[in-house]
N, C-alpha and C. Protein backbone atom coordinates (compact mmCIF):
# COMPACT_ATOMS: atom_id res chain seq x y z
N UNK A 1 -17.93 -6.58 -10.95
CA UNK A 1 -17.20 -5.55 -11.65
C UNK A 1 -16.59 -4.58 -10.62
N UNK A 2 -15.42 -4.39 -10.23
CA UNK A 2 -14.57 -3.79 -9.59
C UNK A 2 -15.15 -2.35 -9.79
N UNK A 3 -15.00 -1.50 -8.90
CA UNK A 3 -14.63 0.28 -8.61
C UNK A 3 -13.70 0.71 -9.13
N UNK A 4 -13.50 1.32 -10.42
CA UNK A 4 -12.08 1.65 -10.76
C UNK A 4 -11.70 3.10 -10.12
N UNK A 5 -11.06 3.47 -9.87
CA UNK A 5 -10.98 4.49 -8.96
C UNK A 5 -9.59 5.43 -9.71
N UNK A 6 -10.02 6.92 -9.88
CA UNK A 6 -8.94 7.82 -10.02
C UNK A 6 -8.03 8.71 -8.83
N UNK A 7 -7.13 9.81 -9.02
CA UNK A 7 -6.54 10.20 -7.92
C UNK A 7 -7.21 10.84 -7.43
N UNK A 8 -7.41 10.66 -5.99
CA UNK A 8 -8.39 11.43 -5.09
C UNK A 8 -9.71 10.80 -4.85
N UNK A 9 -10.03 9.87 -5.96
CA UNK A 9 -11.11 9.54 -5.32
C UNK A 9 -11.33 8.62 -4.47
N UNK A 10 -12.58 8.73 -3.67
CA UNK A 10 -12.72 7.78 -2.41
C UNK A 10 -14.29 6.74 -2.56
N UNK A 11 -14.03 5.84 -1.88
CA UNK A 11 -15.36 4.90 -2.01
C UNK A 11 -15.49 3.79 -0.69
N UNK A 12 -17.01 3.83 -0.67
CA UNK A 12 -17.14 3.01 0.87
C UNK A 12 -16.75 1.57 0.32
N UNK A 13 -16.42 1.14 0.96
CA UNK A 13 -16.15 -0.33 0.96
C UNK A 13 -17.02 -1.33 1.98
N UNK A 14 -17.39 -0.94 3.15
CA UNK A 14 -17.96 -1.84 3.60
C UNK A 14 -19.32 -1.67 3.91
N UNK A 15 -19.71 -0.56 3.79
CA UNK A 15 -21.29 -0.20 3.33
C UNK A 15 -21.79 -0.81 2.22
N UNK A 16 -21.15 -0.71 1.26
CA UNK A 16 -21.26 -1.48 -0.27
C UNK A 16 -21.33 -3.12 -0.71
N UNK A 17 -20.72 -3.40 0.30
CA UNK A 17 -20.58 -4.64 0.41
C UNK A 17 -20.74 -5.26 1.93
N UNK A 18 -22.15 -5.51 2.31
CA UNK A 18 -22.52 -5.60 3.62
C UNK A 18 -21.87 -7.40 4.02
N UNK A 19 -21.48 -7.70 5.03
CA UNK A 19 -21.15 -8.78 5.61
C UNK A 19 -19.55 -8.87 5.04
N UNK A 20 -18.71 -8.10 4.30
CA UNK A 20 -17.18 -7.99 4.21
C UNK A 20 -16.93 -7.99 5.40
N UNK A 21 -15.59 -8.61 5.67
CA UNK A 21 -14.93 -8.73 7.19
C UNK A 21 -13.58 -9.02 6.76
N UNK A 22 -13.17 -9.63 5.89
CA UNK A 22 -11.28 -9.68 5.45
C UNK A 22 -11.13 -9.52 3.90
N UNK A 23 -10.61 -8.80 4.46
CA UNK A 23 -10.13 -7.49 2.31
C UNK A 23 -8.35 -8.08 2.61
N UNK A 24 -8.20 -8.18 1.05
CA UNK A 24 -6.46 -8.19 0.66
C UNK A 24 -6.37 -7.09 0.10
N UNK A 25 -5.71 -6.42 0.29
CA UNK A 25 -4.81 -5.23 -0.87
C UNK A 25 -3.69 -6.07 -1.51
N UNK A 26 -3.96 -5.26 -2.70
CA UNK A 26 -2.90 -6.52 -3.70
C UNK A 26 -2.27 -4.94 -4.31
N UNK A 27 -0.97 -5.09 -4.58
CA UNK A 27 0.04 -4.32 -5.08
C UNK A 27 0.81 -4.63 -6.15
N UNK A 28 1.28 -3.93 -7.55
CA UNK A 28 1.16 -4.93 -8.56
C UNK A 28 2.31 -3.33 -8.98
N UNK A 29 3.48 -4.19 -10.07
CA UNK A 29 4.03 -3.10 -10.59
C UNK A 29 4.81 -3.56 -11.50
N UNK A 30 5.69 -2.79 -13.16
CA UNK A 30 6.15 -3.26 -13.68
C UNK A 30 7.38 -2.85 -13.72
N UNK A 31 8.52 -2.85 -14.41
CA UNK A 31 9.66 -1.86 -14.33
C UNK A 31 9.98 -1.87 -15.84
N UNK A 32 10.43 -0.80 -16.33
CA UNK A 32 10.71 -0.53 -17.47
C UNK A 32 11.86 -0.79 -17.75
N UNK A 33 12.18 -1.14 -19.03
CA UNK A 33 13.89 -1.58 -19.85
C UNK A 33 14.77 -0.68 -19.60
N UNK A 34 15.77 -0.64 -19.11
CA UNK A 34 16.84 0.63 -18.93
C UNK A 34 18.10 0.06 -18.99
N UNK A 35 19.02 0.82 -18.90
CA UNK A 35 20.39 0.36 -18.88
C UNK A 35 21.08 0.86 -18.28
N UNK A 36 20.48 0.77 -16.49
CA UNK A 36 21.05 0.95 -15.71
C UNK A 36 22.03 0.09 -14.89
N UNK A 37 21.40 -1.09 -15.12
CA UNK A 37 22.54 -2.40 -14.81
C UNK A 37 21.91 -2.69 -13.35
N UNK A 38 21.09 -2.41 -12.94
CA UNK A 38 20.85 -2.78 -11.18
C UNK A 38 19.70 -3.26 -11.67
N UNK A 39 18.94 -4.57 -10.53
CA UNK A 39 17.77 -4.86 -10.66
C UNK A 39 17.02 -4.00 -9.37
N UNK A 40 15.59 -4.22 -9.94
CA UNK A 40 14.96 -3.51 -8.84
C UNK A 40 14.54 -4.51 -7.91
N UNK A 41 14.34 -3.94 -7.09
CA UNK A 41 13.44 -4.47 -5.60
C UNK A 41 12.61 -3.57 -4.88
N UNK A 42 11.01 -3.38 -5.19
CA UNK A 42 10.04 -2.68 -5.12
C UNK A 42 9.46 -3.62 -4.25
N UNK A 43 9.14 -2.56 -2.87
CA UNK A 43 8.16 -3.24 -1.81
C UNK A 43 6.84 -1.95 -1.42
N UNK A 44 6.48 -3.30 -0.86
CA UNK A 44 4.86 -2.92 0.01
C UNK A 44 5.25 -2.46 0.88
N UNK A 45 4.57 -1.62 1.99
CA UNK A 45 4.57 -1.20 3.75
C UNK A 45 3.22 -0.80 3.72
N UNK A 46 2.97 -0.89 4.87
CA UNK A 46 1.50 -0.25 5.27
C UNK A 46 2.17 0.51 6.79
N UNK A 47 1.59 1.97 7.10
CA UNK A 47 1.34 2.06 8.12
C UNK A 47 -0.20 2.44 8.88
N UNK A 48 -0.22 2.04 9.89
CA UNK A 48 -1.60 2.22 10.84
C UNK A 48 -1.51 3.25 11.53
N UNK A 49 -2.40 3.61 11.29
CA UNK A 49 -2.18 5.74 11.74
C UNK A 49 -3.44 5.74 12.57
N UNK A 50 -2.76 6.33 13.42
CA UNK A 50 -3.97 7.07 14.93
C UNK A 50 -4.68 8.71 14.02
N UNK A 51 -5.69 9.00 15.22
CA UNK A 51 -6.31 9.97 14.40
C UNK A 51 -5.32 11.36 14.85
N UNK A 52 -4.20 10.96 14.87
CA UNK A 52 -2.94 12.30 14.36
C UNK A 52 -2.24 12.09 13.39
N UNK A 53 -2.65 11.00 12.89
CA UNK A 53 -2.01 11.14 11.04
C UNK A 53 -0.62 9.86 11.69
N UNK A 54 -0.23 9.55 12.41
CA UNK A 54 0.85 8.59 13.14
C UNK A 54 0.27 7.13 13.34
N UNK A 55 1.60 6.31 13.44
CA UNK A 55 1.84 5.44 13.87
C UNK A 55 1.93 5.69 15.69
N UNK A 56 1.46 4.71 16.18
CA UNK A 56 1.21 4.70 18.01
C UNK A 56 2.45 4.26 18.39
N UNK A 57 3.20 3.34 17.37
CA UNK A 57 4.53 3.44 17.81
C UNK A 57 5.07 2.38 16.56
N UNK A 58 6.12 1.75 16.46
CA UNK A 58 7.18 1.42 15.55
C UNK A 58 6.51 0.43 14.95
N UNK A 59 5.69 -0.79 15.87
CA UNK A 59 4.49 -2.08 15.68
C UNK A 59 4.08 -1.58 14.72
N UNK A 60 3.37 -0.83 14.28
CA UNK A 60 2.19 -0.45 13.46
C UNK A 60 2.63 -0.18 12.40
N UNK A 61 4.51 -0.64 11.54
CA UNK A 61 4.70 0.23 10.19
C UNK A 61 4.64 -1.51 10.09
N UNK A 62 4.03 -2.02 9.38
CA UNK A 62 4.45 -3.08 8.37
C UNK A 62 4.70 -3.19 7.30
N UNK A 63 5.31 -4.17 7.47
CA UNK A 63 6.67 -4.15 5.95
C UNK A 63 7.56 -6.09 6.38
N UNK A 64 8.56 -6.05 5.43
CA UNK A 64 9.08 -7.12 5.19
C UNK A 64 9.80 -7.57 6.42
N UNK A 65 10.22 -6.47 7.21
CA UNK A 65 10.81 -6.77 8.55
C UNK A 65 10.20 -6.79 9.81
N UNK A 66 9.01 -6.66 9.83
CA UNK A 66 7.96 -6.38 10.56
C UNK A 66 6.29 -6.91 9.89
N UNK A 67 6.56 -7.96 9.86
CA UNK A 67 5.33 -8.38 8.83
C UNK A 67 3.49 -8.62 9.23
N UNK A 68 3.49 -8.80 10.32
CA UNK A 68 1.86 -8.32 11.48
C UNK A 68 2.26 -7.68 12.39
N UNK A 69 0.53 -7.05 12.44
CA UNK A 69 0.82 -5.91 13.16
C UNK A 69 0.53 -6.61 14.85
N UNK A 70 0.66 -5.98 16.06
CA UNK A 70 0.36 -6.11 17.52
C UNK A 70 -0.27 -6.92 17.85
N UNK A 71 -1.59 -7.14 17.06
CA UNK A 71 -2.84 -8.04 17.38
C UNK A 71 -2.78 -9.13 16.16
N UNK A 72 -2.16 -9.31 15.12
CA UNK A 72 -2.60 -9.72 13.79
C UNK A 72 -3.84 -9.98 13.12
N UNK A 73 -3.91 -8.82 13.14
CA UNK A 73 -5.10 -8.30 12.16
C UNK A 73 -4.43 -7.93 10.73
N UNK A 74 -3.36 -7.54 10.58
CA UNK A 74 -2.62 -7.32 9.24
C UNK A 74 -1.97 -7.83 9.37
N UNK A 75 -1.84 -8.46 8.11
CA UNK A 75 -0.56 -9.16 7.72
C UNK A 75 -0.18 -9.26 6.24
N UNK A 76 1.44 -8.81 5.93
CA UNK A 76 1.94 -8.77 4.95
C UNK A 76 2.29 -10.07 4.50
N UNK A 77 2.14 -10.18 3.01
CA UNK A 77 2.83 -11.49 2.87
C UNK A 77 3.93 -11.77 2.55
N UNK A 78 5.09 -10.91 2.42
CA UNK A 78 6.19 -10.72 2.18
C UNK A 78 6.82 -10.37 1.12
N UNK A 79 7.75 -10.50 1.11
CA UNK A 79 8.97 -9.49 0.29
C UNK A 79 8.88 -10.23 -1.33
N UNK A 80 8.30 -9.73 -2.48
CA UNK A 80 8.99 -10.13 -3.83
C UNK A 80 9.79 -9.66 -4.60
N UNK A 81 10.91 -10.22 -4.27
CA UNK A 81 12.30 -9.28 -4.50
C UNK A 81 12.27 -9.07 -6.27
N UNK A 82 11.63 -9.15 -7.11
CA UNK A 82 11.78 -9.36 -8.55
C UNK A 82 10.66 -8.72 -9.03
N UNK A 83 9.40 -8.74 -8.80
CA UNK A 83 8.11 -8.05 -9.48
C UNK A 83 7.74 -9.26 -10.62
N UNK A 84 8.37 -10.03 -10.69
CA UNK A 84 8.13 -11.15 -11.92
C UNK A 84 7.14 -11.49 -12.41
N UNK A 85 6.34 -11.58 -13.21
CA UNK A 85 5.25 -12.29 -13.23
C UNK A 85 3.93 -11.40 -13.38
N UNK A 86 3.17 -12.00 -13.63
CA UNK A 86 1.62 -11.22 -13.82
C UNK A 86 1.19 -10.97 -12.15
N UNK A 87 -0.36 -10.31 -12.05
CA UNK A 87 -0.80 -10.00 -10.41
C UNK A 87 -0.11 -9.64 -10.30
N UNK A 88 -0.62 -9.90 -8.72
CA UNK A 88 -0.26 -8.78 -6.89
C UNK A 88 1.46 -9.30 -6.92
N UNK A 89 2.48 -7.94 -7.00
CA UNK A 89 3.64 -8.49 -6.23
C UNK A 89 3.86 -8.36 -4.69
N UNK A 90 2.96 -8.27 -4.42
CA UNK A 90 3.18 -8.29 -2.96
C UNK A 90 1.70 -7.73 -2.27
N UNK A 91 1.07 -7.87 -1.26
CA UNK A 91 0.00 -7.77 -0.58
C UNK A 91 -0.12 -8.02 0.50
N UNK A 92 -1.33 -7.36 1.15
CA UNK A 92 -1.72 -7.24 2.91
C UNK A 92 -2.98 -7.87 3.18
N UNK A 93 -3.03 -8.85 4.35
CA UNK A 93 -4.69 -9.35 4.30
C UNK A 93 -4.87 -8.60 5.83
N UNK A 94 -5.91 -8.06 5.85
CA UNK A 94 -6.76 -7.57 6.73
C UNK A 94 -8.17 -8.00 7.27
N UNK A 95 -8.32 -8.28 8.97
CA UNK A 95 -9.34 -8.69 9.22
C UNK A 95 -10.17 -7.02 9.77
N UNK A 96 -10.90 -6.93 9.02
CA UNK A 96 -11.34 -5.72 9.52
C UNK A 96 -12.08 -5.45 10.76
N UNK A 97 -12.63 -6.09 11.29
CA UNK A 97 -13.61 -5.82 12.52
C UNK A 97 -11.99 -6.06 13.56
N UNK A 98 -11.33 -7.43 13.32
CA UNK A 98 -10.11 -6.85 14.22
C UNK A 98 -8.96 -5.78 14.56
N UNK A 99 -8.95 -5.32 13.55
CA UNK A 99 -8.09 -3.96 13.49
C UNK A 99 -8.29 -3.29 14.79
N UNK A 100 -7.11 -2.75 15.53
CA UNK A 100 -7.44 -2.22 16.88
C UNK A 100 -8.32 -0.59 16.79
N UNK A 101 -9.50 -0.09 17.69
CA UNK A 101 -9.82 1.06 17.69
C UNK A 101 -8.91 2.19 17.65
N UNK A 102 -7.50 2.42 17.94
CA UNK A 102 -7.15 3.12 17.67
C UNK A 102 -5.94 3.52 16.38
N UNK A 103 -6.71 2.44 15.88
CA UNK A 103 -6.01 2.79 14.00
C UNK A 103 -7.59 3.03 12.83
N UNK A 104 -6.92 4.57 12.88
CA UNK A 104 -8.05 5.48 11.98
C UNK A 104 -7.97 5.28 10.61
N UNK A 105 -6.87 5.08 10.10
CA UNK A 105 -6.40 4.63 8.99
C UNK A 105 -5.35 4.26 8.38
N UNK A 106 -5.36 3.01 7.42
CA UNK A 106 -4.15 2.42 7.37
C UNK A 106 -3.74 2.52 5.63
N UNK A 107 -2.44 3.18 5.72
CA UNK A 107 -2.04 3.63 4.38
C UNK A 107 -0.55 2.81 3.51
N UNK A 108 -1.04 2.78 2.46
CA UNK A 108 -0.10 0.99 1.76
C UNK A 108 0.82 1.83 0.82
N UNK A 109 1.81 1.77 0.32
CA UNK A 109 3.06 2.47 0.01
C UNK A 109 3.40 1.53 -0.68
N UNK A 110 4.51 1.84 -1.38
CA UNK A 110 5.31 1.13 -2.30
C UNK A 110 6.60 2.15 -2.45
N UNK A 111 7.64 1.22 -2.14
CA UNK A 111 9.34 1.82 -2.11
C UNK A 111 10.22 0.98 -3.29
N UNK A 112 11.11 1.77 -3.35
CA UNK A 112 12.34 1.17 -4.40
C UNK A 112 13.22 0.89 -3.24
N UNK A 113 13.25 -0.17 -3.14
CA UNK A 113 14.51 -0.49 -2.03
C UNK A 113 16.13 0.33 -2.56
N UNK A 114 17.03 0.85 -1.88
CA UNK A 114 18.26 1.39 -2.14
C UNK A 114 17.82 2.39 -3.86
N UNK A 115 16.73 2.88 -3.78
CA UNK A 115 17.03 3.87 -5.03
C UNK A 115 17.93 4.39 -5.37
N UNK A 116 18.16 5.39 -4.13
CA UNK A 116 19.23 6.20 -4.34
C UNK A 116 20.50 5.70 -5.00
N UNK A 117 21.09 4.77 -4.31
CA UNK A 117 22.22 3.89 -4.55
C UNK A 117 22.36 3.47 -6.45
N UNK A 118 21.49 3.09 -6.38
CA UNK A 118 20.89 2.30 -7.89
C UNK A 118 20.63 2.96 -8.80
N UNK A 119 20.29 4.51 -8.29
CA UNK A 119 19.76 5.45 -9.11
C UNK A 119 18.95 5.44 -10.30
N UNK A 120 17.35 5.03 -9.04
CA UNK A 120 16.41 4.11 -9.95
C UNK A 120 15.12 5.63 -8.93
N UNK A 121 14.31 5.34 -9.48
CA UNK A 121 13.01 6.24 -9.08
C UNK A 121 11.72 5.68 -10.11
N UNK A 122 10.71 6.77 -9.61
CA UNK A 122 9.28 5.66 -10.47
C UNK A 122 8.99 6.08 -11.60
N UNK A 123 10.03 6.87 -12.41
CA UNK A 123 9.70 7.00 -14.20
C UNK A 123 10.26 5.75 -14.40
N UNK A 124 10.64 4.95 -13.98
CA UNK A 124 11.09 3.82 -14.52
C UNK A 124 10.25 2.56 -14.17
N UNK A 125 9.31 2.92 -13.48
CA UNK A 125 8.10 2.00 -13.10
C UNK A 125 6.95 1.95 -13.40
N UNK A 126 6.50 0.86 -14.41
CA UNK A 126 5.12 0.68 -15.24
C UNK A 126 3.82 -0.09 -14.51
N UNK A 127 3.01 0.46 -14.87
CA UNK A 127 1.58 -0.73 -14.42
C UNK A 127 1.69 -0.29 -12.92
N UNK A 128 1.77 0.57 -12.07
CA UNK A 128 1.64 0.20 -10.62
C UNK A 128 -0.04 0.62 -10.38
N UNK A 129 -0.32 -0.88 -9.04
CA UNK A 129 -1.51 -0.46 -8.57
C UNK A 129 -1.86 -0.66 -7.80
N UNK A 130 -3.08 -0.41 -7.06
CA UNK A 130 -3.59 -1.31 -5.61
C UNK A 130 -5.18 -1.47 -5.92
N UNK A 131 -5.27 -2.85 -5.70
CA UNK A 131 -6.92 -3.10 -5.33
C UNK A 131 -7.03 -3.77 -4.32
N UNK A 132 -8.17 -3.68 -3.98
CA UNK A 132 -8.92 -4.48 -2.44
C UNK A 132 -9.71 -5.57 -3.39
N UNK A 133 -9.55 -6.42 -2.87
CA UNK A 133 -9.95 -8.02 -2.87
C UNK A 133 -10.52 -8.43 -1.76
N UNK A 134 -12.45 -9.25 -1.88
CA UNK A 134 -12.94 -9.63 -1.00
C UNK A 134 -12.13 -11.03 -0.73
N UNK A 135 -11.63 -11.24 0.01
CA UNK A 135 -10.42 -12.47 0.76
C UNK A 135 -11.57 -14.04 0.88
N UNK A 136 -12.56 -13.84 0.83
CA UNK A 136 -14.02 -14.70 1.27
C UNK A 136 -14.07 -15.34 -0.22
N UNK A 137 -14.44 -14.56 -1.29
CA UNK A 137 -15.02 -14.75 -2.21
C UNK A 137 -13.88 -14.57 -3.93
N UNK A 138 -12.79 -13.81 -3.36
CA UNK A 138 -11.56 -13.65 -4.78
C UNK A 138 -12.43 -12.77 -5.53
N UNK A 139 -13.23 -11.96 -5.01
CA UNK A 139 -13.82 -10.59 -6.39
C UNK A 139 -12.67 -9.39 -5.79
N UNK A 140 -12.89 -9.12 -6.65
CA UNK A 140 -12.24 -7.56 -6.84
C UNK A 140 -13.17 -6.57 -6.77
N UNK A 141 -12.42 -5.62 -5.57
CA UNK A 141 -13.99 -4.87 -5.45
C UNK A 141 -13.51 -3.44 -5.61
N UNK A 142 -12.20 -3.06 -5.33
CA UNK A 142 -11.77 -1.41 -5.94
C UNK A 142 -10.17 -2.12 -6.27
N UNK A 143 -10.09 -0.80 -7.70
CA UNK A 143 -8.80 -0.55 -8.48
C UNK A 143 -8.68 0.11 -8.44
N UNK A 144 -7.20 0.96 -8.26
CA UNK A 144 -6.60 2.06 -8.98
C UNK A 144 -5.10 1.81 -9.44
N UNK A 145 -5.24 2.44 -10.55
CA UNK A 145 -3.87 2.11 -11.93
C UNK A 145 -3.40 3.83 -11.45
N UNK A 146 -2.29 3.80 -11.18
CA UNK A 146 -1.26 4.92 -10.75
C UNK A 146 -0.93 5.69 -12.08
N UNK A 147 -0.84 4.72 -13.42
CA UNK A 147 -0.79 6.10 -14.35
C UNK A 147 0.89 6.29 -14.28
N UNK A 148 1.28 6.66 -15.09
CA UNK A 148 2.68 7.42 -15.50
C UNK A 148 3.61 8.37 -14.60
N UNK A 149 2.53 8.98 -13.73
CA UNK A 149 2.49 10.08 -13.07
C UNK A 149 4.11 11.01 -12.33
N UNK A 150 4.90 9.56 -12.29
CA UNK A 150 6.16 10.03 -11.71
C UNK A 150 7.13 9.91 -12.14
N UNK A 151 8.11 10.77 -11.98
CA UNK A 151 9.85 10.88 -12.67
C UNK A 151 10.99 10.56 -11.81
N UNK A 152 10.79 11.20 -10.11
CA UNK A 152 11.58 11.46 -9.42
C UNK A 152 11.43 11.04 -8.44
N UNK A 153 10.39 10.75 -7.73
CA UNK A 153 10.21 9.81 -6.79
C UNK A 153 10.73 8.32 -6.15
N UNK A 154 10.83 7.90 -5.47
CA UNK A 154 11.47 6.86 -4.74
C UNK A 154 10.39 5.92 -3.90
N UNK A 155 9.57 6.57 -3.70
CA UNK A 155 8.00 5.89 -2.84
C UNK A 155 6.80 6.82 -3.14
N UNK A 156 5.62 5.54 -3.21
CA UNK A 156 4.45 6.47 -3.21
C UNK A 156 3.53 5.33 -2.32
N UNK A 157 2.59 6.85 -2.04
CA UNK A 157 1.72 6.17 -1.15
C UNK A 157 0.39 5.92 -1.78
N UNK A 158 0.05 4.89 -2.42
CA UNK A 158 -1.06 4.59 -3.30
C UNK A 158 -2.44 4.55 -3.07
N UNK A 159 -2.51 3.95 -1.83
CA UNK A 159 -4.13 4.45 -1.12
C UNK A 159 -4.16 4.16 0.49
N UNK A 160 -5.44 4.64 0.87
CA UNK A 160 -5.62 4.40 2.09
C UNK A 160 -6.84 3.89 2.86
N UNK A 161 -7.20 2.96 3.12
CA UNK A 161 -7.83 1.92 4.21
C UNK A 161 -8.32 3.06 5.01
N UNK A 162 -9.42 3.66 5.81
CA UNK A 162 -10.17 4.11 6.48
C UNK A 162 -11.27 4.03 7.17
N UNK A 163 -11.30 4.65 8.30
CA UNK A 163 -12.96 4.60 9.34
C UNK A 163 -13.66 5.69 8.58
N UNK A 164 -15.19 5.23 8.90
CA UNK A 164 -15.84 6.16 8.35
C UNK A 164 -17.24 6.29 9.33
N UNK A 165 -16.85 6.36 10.86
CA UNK A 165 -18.23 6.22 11.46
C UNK A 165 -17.53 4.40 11.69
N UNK A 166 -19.06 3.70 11.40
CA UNK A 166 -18.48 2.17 11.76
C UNK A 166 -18.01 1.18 10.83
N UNK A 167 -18.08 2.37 9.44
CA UNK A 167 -17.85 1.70 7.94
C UNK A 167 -16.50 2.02 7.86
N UNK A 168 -15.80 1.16 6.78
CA UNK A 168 -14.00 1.43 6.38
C UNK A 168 -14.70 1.77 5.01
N UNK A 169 -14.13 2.96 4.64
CA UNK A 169 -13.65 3.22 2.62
C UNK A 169 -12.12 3.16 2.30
N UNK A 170 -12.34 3.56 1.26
CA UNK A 170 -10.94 3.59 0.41
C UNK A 170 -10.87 5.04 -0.23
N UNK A 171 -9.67 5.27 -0.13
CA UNK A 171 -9.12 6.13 -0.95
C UNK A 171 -7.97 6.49 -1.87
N UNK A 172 -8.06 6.67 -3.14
CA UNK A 172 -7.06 6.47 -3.84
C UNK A 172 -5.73 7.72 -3.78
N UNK A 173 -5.11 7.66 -3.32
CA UNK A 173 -3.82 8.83 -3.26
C UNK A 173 -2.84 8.96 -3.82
N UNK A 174 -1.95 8.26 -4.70
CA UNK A 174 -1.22 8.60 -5.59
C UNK A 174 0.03 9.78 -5.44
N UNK A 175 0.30 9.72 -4.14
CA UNK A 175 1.05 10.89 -3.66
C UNK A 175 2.64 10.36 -3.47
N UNK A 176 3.42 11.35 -4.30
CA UNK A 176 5.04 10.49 -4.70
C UNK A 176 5.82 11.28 -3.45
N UNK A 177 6.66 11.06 -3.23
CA UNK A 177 7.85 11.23 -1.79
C UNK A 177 9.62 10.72 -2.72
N UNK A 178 10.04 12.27 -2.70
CA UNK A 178 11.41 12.09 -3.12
C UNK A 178 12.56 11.20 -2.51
N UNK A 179 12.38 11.65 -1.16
CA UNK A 179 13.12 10.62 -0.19
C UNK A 179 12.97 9.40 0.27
N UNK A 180 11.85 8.65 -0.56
CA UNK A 180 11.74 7.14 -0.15
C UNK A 180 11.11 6.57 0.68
N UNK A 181 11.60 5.63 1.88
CA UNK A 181 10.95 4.87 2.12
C UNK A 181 11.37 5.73 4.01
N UNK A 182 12.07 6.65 4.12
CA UNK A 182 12.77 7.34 5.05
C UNK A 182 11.74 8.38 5.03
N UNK A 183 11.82 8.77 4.59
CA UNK A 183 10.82 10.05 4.14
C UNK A 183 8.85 9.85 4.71
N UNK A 184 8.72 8.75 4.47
CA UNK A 184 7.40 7.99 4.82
C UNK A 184 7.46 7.60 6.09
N UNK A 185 8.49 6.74 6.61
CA UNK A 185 8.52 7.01 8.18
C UNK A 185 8.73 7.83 8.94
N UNK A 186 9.51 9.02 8.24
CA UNK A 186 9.82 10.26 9.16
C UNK A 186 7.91 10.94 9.50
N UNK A 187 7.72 11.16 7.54
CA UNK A 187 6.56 11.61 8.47
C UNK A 187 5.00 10.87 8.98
N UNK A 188 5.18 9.92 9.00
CA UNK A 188 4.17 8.51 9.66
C UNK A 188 4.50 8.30 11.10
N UNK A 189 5.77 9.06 11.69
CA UNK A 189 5.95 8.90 12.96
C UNK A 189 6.72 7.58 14.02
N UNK A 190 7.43 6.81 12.29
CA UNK A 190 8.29 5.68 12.70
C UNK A 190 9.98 6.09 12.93
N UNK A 191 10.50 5.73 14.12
CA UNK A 191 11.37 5.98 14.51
C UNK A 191 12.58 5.24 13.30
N UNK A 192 13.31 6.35 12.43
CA UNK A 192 14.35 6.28 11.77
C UNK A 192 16.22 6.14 12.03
């Protein structure tokens, strides 16, 4: 039975589950009926943040154009240009003991590709979520359902992957960004 998790809250993950070593984050979203005439294209990124809240340098934002990180320890599985379908539209597998020491925590996002353009944002986006998946075994071990929560937004950053001492938790964040997917690298410390 999965961790369902609300905004803000946090939970150990690998204390809880002793001998975990590769978690998927799975990312899942719907889009609502409109008659705007554009389709969407909603992606994943993760960035790997030093303990100044940054990326160590450009390597560390993954995403569709950049899909493992330095060492490959993360890896995205790429781009689902449509959201189609039931499940994860898109997801990250992580070997955790490989992750390099100097990524404190690694935080998973979701963008509207060309919002602006399209003049699309996340009141128009249903069902979004992220859970961690033991990669070993296919359980589901934390959820969080994002909820309604946004009108105006263009990206949110849904949770975050963390050290905790020698344990990783989770935390659920739910935090929307008007400016997108620009806006998240400006302040993650990826060169725009």
């Amino acid at each position: 039975m999965p961790v369902n998790l609300s905004k803000g809250q946090k939970v150990d993950l690998t204390k809880s589950n002793p001998g975990l070593t590769k978690v998927i984050i799975g990312l899942g979203w719907d889009t609502n009926k409109y008659d705007g005439g554009n389709d969407f294209d909603l992606d994943a990124s993760s960035f790997c943040l030093s303990a100044s809240g940054k990326v160590s340098s450009d390597a560390d934002f993954i995403f569709y154009n950049n899909p493992v990180n330095t060492n490959g320890s993360i890896r995205s599985t790429g781009d689902n240009r449509t959201g189609e379908g039931s499940g994860d539209d898109e997801s990250v597998h992580i070997q955790l003991a490989e992750v390099p020491a100097a990524v404190e925590k690694v935080a998973f996002c979701i963008t509207i590709h060309e919002a602006q353009a399209r003049n699309q944002n996340f009141g128009q986006v249903a069902n979004a979520y992220v859970r961690v998946v033991n990669e070993q075994t296919d359980e589901e071990l934390i959820r969080y359902d994002l909820g309604e929560d946004f009108s105006i937004e263009t990206a949110v950053v849904v949770g975050e992957l963390y050290r905790h001492g020698a344990e990783w938790k989770f935390s659920a964040v739910g935090s929307g960004y008007k400016d997108g997917l620009v806006g998240l690298c400006r302040d993650y410390g990826v060169s725009v």
